[in-house]
PDB file of N, CA and C in Angstrom:
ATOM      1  N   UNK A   1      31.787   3.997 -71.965  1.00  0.00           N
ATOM      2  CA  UNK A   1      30.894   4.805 -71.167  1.00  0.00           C
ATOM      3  C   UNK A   1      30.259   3.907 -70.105  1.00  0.00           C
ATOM      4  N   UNK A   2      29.953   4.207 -69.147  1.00  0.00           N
ATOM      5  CA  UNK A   2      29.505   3.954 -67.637  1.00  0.00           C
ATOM      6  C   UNK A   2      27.861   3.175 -68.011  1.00  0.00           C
ATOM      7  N   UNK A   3      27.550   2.009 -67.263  1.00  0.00           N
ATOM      8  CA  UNK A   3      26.416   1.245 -67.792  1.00  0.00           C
ATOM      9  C   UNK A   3      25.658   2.340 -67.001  1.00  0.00           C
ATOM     10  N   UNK A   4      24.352   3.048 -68.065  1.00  0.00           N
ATOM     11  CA  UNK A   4      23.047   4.024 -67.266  1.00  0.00           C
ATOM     12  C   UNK A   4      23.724   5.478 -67.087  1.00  0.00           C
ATOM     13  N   UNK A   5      24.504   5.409 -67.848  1.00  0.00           N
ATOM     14  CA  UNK A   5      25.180   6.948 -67.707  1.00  0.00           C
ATOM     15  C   UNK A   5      24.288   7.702 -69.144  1.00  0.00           C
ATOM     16  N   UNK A   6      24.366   8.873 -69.134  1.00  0.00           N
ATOM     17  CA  UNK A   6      23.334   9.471 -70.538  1.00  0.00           C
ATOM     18  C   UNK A   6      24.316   9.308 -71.752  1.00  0.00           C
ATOM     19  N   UNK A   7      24.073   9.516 -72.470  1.00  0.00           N
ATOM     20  CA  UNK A   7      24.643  10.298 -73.612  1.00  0.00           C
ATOM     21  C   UNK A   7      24.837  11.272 -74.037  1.00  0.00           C
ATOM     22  N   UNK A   8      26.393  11.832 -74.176  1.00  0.00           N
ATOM     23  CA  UNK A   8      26.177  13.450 -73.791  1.00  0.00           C
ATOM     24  C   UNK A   8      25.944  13.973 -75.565  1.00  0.00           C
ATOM     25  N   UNK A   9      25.237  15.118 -75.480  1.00  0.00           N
ATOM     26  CA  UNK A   9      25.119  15.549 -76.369  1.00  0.00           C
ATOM     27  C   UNK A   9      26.554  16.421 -77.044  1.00  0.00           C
ATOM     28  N   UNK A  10      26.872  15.833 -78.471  1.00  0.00           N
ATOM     29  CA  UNK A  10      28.353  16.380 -78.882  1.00  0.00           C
ATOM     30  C   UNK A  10      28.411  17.814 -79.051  1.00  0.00           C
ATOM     31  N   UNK A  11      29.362  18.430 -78.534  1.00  0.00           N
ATOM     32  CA  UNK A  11      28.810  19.995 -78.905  1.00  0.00           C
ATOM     33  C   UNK A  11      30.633  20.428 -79.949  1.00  0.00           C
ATOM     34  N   UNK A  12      30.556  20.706 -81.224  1.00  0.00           N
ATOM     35  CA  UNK A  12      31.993  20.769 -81.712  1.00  0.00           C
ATOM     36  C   UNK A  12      31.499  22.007 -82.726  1.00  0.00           C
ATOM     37  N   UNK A  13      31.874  23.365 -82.592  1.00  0.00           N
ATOM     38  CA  UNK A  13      32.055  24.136 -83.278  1.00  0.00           C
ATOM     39  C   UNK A  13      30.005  24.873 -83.083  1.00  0.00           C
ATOM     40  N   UNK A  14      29.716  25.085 -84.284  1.00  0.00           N
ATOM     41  CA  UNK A  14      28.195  25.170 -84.426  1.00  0.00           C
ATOM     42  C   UNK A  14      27.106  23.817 -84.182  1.00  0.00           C
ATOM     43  N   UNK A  15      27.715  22.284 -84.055  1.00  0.00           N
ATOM     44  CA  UNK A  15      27.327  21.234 -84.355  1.00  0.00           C
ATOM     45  C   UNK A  15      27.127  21.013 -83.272  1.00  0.00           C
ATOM     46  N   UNK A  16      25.656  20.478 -83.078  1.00  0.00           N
ATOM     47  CA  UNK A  16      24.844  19.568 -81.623  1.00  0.00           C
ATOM     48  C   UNK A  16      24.101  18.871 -82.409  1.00  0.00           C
ATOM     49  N   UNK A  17      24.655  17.540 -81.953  1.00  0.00           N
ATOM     50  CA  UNK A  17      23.710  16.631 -82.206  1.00  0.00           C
ATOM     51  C   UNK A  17      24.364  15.368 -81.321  1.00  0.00           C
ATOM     52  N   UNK A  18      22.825  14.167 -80.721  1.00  0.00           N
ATOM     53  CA  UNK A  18      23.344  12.806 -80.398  1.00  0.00           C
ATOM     54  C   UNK A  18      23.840  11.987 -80.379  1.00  0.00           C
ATOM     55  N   UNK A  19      25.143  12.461 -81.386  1.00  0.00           N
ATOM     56  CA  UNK A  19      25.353  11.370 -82.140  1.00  0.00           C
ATOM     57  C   UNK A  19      26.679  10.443 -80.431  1.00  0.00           C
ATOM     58  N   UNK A  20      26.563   9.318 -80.480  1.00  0.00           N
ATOM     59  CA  UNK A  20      27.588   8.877 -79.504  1.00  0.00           C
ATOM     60  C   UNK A  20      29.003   8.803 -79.141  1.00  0.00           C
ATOM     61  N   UNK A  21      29.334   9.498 -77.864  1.00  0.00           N
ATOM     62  CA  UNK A  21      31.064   9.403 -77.414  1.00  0.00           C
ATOM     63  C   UNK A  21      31.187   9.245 -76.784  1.00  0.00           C
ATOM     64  N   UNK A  22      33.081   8.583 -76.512  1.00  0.00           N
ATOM     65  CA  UNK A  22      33.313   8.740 -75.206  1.00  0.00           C
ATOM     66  C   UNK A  22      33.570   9.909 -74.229  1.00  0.00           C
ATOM     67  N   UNK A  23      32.923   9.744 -73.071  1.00  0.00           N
ATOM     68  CA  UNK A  23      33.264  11.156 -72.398  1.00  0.00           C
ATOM     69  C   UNK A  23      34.256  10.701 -71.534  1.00  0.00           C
ATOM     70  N   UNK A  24      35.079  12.122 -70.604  1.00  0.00           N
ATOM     71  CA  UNK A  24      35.994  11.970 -70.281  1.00  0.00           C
ATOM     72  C   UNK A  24      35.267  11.000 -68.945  1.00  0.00           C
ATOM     73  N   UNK A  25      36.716  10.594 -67.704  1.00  0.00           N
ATOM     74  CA  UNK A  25      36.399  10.271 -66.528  1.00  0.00           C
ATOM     75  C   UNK A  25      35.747  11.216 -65.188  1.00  0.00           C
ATOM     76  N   UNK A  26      35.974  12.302 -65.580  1.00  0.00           N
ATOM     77  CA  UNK A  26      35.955  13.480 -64.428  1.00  0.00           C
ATOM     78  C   UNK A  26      33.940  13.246 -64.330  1.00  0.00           C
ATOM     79  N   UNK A  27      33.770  12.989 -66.004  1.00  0.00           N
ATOM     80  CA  UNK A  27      32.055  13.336 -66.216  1.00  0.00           C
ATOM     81  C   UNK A  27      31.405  12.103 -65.730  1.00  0.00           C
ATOM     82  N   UNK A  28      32.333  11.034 -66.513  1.00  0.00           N
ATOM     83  CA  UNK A  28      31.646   9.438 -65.776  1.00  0.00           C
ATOM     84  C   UNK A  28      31.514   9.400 -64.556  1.00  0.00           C
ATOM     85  N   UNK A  29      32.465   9.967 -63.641  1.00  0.00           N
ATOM     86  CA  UNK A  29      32.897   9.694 -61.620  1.00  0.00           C
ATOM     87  C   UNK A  29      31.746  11.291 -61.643  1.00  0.00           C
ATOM     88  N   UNK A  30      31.521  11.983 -62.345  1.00  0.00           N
ATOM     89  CA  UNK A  30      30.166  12.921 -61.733  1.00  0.00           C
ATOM     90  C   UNK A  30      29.036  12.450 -61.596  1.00  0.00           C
ATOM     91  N   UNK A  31      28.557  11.841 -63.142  1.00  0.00           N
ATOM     92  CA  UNK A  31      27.440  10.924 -63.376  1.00  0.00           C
ATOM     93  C   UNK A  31      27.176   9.848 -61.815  1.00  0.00           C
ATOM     94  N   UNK A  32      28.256   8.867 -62.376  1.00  0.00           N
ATOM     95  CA  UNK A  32      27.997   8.406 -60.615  1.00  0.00           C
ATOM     96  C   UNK A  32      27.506   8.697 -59.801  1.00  0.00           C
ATOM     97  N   UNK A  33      28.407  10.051 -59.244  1.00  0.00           N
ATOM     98  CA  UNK A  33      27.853  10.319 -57.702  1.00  0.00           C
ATOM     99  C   UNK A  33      27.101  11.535 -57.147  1.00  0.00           C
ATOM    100  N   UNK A  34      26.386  11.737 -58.650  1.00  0.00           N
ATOM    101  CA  UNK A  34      25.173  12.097 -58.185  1.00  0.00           C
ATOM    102  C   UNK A  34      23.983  11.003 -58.388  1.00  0.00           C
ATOM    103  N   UNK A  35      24.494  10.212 -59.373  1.00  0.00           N
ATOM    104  CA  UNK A  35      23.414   8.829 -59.299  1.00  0.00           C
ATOM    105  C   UNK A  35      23.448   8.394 -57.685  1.00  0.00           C
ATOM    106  N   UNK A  36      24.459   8.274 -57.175  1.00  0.00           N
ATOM    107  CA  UNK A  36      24.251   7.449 -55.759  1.00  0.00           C
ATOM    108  C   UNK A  36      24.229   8.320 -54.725  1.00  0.00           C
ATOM    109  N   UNK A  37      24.163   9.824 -54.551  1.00  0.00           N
ATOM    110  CA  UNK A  37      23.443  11.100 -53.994  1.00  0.00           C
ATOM    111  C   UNK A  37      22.325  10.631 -54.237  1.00  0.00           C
ATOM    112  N   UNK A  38      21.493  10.439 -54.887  1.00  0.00           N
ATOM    113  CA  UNK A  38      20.145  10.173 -54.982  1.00  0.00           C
ATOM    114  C   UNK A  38      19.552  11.465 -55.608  1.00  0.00           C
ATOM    115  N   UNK A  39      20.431  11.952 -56.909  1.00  0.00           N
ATOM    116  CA  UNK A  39      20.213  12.834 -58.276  1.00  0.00           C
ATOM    117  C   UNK A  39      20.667  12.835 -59.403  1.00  0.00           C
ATOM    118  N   UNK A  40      20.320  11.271 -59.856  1.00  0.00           N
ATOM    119  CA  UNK A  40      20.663  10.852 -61.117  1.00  0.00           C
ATOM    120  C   UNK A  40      20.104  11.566 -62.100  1.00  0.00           C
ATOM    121  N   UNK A  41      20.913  12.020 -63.485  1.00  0.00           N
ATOM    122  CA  UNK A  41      21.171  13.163 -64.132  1.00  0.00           C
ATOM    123  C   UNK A  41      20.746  12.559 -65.619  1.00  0.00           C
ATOM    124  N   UNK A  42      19.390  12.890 -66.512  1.00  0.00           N
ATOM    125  CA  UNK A  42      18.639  12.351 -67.036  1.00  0.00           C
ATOM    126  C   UNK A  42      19.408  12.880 -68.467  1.00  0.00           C
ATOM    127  N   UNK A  43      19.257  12.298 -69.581  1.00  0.00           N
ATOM    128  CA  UNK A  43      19.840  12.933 -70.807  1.00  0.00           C
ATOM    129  C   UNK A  43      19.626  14.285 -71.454  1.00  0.00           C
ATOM    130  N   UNK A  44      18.607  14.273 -71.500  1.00  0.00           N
ATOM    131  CA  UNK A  44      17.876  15.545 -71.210  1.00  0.00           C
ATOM    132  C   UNK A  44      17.991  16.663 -70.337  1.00  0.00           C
ATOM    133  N   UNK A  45      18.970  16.167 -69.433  1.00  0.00           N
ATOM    134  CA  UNK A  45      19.543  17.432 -68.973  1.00  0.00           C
ATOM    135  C   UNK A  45      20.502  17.926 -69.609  1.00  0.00           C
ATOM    136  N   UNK A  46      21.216  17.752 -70.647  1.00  0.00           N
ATOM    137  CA  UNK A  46      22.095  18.426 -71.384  1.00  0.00           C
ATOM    138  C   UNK A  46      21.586  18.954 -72.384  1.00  0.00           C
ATOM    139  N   UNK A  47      21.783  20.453 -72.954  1.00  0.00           N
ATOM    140  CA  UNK A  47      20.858  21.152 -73.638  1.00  0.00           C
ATOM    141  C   UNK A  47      22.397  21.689 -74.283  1.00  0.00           C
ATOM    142  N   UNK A  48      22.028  21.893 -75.489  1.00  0.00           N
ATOM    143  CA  UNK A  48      22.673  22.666 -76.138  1.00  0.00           C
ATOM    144  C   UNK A  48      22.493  24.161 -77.115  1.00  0.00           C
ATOM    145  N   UNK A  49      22.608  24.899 -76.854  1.00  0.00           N
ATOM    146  CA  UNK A  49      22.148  26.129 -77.242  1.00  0.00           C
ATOM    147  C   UNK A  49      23.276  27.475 -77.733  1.00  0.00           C
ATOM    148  N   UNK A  50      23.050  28.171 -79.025  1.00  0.00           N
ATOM    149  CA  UNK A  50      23.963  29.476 -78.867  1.00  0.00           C
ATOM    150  C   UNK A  50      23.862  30.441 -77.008  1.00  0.00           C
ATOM    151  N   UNK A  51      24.794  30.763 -76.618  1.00  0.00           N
ATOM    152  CA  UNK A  51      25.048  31.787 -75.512  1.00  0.00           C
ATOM    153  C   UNK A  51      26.190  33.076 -75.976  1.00  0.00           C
ATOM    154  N   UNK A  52      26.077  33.948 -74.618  1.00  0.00           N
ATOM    155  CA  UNK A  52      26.778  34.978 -74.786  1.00  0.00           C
ATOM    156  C   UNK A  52      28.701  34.829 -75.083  1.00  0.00           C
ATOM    157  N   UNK A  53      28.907  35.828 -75.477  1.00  0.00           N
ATOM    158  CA  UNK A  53      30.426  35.533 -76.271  1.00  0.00           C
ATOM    159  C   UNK A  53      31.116  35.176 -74.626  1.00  0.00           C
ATOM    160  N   UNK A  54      30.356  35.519 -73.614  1.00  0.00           N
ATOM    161  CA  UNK A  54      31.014  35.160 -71.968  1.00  0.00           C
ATOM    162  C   UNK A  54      31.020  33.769 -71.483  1.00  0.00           C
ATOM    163  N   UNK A  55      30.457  33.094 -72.149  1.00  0.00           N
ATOM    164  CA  UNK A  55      29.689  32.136 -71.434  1.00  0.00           C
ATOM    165  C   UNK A  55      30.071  30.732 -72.424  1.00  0.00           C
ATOM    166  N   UNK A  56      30.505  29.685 -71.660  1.00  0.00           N
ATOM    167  CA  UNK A  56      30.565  28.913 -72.223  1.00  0.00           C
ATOM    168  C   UNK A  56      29.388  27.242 -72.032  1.00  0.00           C
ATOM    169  N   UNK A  57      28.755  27.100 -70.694  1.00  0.00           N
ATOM    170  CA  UNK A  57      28.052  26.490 -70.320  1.00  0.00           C
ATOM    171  C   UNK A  57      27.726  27.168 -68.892  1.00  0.00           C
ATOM    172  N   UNK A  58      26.223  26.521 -68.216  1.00  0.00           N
ATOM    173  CA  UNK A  58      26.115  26.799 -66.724  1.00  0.00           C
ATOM    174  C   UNK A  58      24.776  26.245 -66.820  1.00  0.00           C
ATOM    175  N   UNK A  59      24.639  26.059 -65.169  1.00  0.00           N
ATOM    176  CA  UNK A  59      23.651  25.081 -64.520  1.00  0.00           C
ATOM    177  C   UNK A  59      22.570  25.868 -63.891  1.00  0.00           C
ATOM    178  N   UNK A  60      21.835  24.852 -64.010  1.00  0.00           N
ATOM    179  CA  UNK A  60      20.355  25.505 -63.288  1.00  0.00           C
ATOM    180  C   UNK A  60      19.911  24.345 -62.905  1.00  0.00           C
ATOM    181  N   UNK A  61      18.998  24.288 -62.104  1.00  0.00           N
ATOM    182  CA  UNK A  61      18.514  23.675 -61.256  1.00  0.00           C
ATOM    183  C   UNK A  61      17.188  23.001 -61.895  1.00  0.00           C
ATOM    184  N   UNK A  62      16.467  23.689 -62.567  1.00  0.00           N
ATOM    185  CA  UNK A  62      15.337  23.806 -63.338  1.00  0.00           C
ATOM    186  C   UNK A  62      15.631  23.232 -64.837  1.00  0.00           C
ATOM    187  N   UNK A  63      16.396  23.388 -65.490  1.00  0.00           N
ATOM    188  CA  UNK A  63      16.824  23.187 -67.109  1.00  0.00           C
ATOM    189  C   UNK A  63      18.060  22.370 -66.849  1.00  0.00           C
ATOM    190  N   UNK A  64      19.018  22.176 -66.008  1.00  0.00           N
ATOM    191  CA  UNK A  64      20.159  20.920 -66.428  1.00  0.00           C
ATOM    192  C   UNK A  64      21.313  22.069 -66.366  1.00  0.00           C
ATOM    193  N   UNK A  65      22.263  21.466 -67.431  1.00  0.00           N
ATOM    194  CA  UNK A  65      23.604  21.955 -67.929  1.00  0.00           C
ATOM    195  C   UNK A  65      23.198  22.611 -69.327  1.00  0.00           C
ATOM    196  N   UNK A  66      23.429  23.781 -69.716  1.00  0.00           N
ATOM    197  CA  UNK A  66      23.707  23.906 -70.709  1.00  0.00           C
ATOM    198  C   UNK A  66      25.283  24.000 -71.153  1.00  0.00           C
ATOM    199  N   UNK A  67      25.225  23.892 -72.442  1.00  0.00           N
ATOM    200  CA  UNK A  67      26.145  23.570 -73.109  1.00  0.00           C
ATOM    201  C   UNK A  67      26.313  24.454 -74.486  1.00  0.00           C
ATOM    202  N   UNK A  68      27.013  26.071 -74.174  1.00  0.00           N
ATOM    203  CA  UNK A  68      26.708  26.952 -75.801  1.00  0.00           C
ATOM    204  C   UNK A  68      27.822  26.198 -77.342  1.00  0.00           C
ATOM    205  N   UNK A  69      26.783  25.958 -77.623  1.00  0.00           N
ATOM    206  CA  UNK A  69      27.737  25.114 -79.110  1.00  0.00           C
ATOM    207  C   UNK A  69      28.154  26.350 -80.032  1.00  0.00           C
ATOM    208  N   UNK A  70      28.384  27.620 -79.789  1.00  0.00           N
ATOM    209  CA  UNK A  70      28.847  28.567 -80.313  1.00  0.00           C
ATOM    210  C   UNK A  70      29.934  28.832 -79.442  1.00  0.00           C
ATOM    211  N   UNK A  71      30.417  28.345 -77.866  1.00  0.00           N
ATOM    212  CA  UNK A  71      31.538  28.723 -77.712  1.00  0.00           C
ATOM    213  C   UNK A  71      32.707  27.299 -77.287  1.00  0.00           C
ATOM    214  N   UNK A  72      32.504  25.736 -77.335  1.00  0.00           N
ATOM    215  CA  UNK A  72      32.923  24.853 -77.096  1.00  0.00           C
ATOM    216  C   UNK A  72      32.827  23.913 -78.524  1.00  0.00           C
ATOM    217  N   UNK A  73      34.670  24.788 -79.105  1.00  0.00           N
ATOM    218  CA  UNK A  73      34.898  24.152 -80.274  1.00  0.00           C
ATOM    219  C   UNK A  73      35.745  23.049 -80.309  1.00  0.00           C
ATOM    220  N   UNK A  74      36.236  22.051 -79.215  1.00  0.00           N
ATOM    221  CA  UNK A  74      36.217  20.962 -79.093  1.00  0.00           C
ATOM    222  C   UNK A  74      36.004  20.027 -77.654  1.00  0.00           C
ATOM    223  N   UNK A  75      36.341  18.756 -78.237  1.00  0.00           N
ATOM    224  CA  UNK A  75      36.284  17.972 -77.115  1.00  0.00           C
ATOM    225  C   UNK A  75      36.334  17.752 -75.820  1.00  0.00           C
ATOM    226  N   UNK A  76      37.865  18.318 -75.426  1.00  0.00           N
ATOM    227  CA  UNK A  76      38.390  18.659 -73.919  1.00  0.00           C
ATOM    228  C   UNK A  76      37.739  19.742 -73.631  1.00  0.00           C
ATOM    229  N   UNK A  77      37.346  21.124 -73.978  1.00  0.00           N
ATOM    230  CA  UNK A  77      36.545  22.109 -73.663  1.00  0.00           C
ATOM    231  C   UNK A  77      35.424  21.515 -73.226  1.00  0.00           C
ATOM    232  N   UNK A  78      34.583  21.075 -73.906  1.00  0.00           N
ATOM    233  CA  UNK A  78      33.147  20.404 -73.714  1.00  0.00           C
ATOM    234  C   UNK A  78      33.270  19.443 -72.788  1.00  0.00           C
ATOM    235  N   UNK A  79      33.788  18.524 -72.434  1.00  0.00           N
ATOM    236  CA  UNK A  79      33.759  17.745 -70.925  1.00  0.00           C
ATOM    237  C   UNK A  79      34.958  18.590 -70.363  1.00  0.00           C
ATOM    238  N   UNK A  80      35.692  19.187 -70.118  1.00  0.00           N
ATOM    239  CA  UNK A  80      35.091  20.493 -68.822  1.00  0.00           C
ATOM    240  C   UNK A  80      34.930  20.981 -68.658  1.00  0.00           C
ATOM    241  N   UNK A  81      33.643  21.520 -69.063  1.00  0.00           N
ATOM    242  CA  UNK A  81      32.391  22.577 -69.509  1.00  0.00           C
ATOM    243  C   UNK A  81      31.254  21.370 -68.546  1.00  0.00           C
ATOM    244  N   UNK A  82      31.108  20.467 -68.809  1.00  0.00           N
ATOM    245  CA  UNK A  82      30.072  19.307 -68.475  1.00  0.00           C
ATOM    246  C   UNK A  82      31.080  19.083 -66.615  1.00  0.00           C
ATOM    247  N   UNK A  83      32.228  18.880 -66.540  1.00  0.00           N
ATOM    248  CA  UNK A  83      32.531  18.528 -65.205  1.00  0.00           C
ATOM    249  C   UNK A  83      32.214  19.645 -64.414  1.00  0.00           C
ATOM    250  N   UNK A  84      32.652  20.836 -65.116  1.00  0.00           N
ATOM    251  CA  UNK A  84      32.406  22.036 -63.543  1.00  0.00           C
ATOM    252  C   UNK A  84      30.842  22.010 -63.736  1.00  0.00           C
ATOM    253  N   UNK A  85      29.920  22.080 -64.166  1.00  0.00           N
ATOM    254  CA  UNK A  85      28.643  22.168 -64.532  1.00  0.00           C
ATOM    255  C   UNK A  85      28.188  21.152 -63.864  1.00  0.00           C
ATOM    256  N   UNK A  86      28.801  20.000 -63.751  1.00  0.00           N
ATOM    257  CA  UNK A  86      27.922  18.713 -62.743  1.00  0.00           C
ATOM    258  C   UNK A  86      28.347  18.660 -61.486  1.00  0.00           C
ATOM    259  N   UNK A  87      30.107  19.408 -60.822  1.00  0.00           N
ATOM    260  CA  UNK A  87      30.185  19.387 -59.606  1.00  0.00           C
ATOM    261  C   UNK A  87      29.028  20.584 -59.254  1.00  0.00           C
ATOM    262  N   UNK A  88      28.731  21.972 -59.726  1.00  0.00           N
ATOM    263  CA  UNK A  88      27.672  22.706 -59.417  1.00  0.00           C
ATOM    264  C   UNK A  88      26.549  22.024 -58.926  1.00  0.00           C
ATOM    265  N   UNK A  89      26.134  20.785 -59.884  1.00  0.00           N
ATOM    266  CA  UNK A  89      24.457  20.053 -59.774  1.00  0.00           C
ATOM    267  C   UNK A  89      24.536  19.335 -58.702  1.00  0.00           C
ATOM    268  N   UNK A  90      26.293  18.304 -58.250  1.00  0.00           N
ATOM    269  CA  UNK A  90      26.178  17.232 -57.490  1.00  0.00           C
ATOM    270  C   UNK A  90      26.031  18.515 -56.288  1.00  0.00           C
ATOM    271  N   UNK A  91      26.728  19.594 -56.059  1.00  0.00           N
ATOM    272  CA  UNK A  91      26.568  20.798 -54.726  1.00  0.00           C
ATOM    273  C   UNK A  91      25.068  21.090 -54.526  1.00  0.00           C
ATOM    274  N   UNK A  92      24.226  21.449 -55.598  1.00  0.00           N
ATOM    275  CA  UNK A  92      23.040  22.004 -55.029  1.00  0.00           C
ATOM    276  C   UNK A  92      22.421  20.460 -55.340  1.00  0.00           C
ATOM    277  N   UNK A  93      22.500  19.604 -55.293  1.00  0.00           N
ATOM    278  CA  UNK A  93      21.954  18.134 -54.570  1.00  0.00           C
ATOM    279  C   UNK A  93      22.376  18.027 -54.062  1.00  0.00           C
ATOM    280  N   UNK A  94      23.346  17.805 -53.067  1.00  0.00           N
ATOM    281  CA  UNK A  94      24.224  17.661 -51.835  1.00  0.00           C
ATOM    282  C   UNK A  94      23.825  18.076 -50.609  1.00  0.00           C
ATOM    283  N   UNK A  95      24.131  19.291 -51.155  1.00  0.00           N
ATOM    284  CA  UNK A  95      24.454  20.731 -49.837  1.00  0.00           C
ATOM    285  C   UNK A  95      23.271  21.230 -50.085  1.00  0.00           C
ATOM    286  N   UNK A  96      21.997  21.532 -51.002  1.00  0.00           N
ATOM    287  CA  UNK A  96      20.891  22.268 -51.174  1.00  0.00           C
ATOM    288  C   UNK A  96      21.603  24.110 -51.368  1.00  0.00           C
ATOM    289  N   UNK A  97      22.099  23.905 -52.423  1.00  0.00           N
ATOM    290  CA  UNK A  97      22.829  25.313 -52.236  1.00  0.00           C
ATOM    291  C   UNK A  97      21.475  26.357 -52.990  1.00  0.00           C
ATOM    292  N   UNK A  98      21.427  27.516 -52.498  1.00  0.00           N
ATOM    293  CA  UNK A  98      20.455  28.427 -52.945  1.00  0.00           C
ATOM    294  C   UNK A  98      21.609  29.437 -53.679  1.00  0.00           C
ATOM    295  N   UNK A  99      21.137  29.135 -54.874  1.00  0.00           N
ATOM    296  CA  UNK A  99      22.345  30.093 -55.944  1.00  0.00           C
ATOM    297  C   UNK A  99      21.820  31.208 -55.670  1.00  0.00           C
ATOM    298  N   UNK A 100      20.943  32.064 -55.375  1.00  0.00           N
ATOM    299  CA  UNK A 100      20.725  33.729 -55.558  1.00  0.00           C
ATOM    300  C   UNK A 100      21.471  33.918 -53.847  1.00  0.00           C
ATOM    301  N   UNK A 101      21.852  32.915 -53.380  1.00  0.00           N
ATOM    302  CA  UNK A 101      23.000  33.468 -52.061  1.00  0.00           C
ATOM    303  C   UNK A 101      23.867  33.501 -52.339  1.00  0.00           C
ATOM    304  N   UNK A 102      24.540  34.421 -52.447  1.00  0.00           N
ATOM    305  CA  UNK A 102      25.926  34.956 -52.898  1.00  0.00           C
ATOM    306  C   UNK A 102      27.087  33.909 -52.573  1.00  0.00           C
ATOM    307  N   UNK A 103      26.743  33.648 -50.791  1.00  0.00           N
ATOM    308  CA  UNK A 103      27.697  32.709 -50.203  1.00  0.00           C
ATOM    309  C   UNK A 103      27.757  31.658 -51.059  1.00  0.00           C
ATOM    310  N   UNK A 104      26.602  30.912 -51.359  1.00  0.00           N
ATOM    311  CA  UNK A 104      26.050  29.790 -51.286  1.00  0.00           C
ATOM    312  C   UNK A 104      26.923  29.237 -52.580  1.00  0.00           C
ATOM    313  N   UNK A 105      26.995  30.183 -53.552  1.00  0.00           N
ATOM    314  CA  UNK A 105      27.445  30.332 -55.313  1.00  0.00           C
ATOM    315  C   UNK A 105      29.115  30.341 -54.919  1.00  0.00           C
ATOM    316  N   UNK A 106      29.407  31.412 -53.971  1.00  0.00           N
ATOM    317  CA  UNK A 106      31.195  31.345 -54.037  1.00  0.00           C
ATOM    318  C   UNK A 106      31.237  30.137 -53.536  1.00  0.00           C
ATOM    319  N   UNK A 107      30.706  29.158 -52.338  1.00  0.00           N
ATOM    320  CA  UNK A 107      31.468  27.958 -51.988  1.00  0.00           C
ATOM    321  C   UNK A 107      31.250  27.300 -53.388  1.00  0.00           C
ATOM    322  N   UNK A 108      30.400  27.143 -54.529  1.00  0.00           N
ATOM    323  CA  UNK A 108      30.485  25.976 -54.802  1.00  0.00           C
ATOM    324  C   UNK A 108      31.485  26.447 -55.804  1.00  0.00           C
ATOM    325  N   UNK A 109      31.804  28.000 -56.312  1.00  0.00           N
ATOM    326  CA  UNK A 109      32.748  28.023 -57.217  1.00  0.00           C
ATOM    327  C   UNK A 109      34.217  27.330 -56.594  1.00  0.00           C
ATOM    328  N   UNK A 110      34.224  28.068 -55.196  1.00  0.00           N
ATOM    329  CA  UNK A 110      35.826  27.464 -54.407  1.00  0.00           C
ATOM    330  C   UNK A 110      36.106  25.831 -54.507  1.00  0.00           C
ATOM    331  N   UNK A 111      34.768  25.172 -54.737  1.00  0.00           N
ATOM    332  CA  UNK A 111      35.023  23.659 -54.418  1.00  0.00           C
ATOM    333  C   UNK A 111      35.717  23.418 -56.097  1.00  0.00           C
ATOM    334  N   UNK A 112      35.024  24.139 -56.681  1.00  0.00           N
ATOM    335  CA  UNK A 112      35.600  23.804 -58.416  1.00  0.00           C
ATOM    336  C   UNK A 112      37.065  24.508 -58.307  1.00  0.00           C
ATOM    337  N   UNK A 113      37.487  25.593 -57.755  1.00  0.00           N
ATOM    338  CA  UNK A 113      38.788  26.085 -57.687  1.00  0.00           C
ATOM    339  C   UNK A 113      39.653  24.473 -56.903  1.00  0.00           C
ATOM    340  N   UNK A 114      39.469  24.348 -55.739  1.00  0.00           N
ATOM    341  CA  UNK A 114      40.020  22.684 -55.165  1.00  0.00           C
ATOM    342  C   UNK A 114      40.152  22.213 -56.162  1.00  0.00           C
ATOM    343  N   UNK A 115      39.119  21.412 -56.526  1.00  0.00           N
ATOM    344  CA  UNK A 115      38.856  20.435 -57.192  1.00  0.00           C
ATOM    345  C   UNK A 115      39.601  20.317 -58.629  1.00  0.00           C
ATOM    346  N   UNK A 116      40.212  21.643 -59.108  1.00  0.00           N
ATOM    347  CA  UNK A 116      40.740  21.621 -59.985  1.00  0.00           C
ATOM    348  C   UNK A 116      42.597  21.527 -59.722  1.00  0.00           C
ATOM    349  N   UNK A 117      42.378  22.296 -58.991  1.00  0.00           N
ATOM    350  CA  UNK A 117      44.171  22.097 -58.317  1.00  0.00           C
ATOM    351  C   UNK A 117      44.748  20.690 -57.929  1.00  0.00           C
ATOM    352  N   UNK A 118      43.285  20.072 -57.004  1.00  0.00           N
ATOM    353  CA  UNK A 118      43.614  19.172 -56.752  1.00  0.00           C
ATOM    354  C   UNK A 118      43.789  17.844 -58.100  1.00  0.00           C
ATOM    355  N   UNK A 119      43.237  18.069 -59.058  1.00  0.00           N
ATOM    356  CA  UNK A 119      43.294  16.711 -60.054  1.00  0.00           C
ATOM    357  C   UNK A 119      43.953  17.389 -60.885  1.00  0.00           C
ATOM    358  N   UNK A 120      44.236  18.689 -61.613  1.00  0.00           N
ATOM    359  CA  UNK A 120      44.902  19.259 -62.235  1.00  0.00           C
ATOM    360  C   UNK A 120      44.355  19.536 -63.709  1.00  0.00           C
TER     361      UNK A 120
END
């Protein structure tokens, strides 16, 4: 793991807890560059909580990433659950995106549509 990067909270089945891992690269190269955006991403921004049977994680601006440990029953799910969730955070630190603008929400979904084609 990345020196000053958080510790993500494990989310596997019903189970959240601190205990320590490695996360993937997509989350380490996020961590980064919103650290050097100048919106380094505190541990505590990862929350873990039951959500709707729809929903597997999402961002806010105010509370972090959540992370529903009722629907991310392993590993690869959960860091990229945490990558699209931090390109969202590095966009509205970036770009200042205002999510209740409709526009504002489709670009940053389209950049995660790229962004996924493009690394695969």
């Amino acid at each position: 793991m990345e020196e000053g990067a958080p510790r993500a909270k494990y989310v596997l089945g019903f189970l959240c807890s601190t205990e320590k891992l490695t996360i993937g690269p997509m989350v380490v190269f996020m961590l980064k560059h919103l650290r050097l955006a100048g919106c380094p991403f505190p541990e505590d921004a990862f929350q873990c909580h039951p959500c709707p049977i729809t929903t597997s994680g999402g961002f806010s601006p105010q509370y972090g990433i959540l992370l529903c440990q009722d629907r991310v029953y392993y590993k690869k799910r959960m860091e990229d659950t945490m990558a699209h969730e931090l390109i969202h955070a590095f966009d509205h630190c970036r770009f200042k995106v205002d999510w209740n603008n409709l526009r504002h929400h489709a670009c940053s979904e389209v950049s995660l549509l790229v962004i996924a084609v493009a690394f695969g």
